[in-house]
N, C-alpha and C. Protein backbone atom coordinates (compact mmCIF):
# COMPACT_ATOMS: atom_id res chain seq x y z
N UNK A 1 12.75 -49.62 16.51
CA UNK A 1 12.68 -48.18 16.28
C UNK A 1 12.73 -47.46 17.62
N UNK A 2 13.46 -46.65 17.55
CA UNK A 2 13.21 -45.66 18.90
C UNK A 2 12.24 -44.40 18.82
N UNK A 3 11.74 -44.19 19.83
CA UNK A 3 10.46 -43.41 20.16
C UNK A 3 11.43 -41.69 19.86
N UNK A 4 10.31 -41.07 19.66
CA UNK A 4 10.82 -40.01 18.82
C UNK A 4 11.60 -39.27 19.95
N UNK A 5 11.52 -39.21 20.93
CA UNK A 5 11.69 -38.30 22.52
C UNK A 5 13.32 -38.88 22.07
N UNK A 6 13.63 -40.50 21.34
CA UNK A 6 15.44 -40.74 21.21
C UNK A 6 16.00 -40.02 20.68
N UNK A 7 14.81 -39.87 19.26
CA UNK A 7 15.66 -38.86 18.44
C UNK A 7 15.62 -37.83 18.69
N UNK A 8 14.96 -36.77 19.03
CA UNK A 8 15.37 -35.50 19.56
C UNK A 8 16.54 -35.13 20.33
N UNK A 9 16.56 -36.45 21.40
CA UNK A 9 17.90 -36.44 22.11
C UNK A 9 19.26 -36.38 21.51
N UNK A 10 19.00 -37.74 20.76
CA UNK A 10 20.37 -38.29 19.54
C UNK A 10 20.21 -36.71 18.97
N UNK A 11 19.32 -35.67 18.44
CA UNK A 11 19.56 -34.31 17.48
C UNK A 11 20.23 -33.64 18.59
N UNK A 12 19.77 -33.01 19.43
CA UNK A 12 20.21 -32.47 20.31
C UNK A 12 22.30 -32.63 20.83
N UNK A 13 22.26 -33.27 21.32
CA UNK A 13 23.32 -34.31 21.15
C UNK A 13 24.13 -34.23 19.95
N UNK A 14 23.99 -34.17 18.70
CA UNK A 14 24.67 -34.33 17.67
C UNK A 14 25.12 -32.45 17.73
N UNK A 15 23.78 -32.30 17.71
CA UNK A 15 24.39 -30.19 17.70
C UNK A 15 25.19 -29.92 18.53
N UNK A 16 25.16 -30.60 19.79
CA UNK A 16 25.53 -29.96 20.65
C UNK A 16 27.15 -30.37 20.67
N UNK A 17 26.93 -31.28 20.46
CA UNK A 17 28.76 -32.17 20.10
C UNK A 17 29.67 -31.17 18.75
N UNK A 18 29.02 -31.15 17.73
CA UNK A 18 29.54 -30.87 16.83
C UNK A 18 29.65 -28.87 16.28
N UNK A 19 28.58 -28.78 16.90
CA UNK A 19 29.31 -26.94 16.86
C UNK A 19 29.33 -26.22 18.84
N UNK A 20 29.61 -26.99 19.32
CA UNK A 20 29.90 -26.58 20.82
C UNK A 20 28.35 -26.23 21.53
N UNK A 21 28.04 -25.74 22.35
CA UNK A 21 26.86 -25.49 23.12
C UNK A 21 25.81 -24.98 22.27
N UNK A 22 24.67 -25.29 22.63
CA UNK A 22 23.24 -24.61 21.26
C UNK A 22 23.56 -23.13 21.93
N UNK A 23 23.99 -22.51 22.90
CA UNK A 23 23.60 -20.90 22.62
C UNK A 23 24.39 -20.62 21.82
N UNK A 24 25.51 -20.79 21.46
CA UNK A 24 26.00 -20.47 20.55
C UNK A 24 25.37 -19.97 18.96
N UNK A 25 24.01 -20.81 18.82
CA UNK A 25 23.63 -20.96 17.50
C UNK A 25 23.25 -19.40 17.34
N UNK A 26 23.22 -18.68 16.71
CA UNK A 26 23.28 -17.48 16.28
C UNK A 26 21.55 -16.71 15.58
N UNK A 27 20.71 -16.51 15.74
CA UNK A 27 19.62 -16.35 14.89
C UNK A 27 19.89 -15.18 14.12
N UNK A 28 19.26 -14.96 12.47
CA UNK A 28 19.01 -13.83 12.30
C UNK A 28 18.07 -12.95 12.88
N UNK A 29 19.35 -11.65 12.98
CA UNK A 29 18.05 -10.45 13.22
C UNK A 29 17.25 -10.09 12.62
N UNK A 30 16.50 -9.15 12.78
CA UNK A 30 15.10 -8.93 11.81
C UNK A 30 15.97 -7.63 11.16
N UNK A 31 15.94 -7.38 10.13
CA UNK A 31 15.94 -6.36 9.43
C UNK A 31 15.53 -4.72 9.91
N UNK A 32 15.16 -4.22 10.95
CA UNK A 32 14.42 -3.44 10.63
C UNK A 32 13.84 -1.81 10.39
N UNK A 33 15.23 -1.67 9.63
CA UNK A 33 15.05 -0.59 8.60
C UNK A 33 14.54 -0.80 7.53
N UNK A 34 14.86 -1.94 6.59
CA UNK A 34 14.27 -2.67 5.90
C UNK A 34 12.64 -2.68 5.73
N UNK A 35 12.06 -3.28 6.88
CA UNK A 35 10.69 -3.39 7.60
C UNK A 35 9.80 -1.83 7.37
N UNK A 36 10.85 -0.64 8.15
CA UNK A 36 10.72 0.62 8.00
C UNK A 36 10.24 1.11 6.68
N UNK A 37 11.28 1.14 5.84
CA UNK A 37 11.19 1.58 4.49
C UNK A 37 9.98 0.89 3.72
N UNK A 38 9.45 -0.08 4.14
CA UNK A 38 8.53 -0.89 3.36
C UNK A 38 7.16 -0.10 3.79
N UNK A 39 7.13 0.07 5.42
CA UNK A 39 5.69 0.43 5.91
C UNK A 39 5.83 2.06 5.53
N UNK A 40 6.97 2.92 4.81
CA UNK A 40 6.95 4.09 4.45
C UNK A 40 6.21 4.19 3.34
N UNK A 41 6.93 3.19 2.52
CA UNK A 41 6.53 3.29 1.09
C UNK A 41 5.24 2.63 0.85
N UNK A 42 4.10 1.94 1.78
CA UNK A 42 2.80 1.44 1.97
C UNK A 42 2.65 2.71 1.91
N UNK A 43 2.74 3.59 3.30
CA UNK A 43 2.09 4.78 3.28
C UNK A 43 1.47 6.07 2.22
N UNK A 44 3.16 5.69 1.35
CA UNK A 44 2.81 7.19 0.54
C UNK A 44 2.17 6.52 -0.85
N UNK A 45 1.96 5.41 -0.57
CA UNK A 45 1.62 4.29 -1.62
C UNK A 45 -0.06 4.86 -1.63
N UNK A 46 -0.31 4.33 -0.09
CA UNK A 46 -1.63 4.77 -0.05
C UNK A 46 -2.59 6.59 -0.15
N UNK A 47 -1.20 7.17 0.33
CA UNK A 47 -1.40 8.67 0.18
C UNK A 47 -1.82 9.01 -1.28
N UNK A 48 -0.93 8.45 -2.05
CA UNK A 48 -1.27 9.17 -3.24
C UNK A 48 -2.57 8.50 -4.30
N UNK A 49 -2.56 7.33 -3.48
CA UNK A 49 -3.94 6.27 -4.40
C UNK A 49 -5.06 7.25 -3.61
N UNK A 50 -5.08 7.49 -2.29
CA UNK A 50 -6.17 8.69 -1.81
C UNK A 50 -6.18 10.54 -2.60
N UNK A 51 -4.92 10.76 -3.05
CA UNK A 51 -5.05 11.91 -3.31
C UNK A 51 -5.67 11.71 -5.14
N UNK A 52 -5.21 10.41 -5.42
CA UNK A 52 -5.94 10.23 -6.82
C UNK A 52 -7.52 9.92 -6.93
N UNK A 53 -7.64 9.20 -5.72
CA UNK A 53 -9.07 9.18 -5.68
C UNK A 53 -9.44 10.51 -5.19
N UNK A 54 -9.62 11.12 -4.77
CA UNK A 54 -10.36 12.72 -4.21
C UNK A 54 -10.21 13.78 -5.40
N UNK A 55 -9.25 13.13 -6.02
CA UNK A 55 -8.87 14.29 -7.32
C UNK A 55 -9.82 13.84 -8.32
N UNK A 56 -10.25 12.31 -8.69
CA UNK A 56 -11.14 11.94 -9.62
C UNK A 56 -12.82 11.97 -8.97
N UNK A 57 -12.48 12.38 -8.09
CA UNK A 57 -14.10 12.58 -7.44
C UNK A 57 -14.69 14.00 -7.42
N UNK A 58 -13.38 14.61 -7.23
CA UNK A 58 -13.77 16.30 -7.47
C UNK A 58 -14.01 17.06 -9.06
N UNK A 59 -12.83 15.55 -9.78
CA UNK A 59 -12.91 16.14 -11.74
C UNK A 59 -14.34 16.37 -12.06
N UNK A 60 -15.29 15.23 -11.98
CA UNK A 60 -16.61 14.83 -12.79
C UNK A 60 -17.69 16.34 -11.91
N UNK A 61 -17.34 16.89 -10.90
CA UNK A 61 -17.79 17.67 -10.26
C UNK A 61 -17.59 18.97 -11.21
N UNK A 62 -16.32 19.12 -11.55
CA UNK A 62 -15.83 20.08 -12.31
C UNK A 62 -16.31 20.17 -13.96
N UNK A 63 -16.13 19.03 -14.11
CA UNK A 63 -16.60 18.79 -15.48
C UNK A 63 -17.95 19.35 -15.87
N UNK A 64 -18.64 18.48 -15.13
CA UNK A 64 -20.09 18.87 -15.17
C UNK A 64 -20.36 20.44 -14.88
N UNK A 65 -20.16 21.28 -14.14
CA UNK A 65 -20.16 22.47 -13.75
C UNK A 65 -19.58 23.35 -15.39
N UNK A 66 -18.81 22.56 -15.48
CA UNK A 66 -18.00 23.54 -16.86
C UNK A 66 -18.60 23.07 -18.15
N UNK A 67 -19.74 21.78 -18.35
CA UNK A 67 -20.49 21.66 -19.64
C UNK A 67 -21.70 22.80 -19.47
N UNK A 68 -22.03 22.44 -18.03
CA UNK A 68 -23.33 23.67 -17.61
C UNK A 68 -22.80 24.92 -18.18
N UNK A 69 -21.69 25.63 -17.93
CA UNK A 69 -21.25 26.83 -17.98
C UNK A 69 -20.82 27.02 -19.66
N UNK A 70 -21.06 25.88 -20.35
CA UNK A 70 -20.22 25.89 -21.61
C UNK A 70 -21.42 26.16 -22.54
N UNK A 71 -22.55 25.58 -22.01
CA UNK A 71 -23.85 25.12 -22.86
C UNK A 71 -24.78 26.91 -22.07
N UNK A 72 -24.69 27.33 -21.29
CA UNK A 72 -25.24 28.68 -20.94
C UNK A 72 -24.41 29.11 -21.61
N UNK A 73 -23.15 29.60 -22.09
CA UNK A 73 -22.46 30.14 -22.40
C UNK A 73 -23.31 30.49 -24.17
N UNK A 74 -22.79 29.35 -24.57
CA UNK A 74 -23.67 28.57 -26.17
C UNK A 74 -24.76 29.62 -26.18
N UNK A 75 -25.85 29.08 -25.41
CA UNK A 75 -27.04 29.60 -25.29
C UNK A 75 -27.15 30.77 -25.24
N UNK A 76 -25.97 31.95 -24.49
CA UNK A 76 -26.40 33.55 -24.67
C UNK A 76 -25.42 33.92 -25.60
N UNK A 77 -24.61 33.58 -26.51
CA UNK A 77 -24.34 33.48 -27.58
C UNK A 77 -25.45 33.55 -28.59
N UNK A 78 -26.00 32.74 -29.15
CA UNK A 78 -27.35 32.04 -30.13
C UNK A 78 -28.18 33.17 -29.29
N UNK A 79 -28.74 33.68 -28.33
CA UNK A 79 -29.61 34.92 -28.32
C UNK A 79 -28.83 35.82 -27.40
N UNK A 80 -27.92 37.20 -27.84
CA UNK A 80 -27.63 37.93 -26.93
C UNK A 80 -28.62 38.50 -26.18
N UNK A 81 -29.27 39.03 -26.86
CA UNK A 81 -30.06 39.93 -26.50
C UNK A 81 -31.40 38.97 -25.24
N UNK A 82 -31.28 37.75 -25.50
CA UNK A 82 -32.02 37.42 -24.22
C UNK A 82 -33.65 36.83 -24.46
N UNK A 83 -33.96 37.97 -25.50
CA UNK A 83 -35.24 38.34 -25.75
C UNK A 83 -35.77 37.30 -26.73
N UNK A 84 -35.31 35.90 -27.17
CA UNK A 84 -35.97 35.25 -28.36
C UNK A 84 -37.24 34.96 -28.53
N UNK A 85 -38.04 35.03 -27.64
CA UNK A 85 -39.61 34.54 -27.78
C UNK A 85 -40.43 35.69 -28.61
């Protein structure tokens, strides 16, 4: 068996024979508009999961304010006049 340091050589060697010099070998580029559009659409991803949360935090605020206002309301209805006692 040959020690692995052969075969790397023998690989080396075989690439280098059979598609001309390794610079040649070409890498992909990164994408990155691609990349872009992704960390955009995180963003407004997260924008609007924040504007839904602040909107459901302010509802129950509202809500409550408008049973108060619904149930006083009720209440000087059932006695206009104020005076029930």
């Amino acid at each position: 068996m040959l020690p692995v340091a052969c075969y790397l050589l023998l690989f080396i060697a075989a690439l280098h024979s059979a598609s001309g010099p390794i610079r040649d070998i070409v890498l992909a580029k990164p994408n990155y508009s691609f990349e872009k559009r992704q960390r955009d659409l995180e963003k407004k991803r997260k924008q609007e999961e924040k504007r839904l949360r602040k909107l459901a935090e302010k509802k129950p605020a509202d809500d409550g304010s408008a049973l108060v206002s619904s149930e006083e309301t009720a209440a000087s209805d059932a006695d206009p006049a104020g005076a029930g006692h």
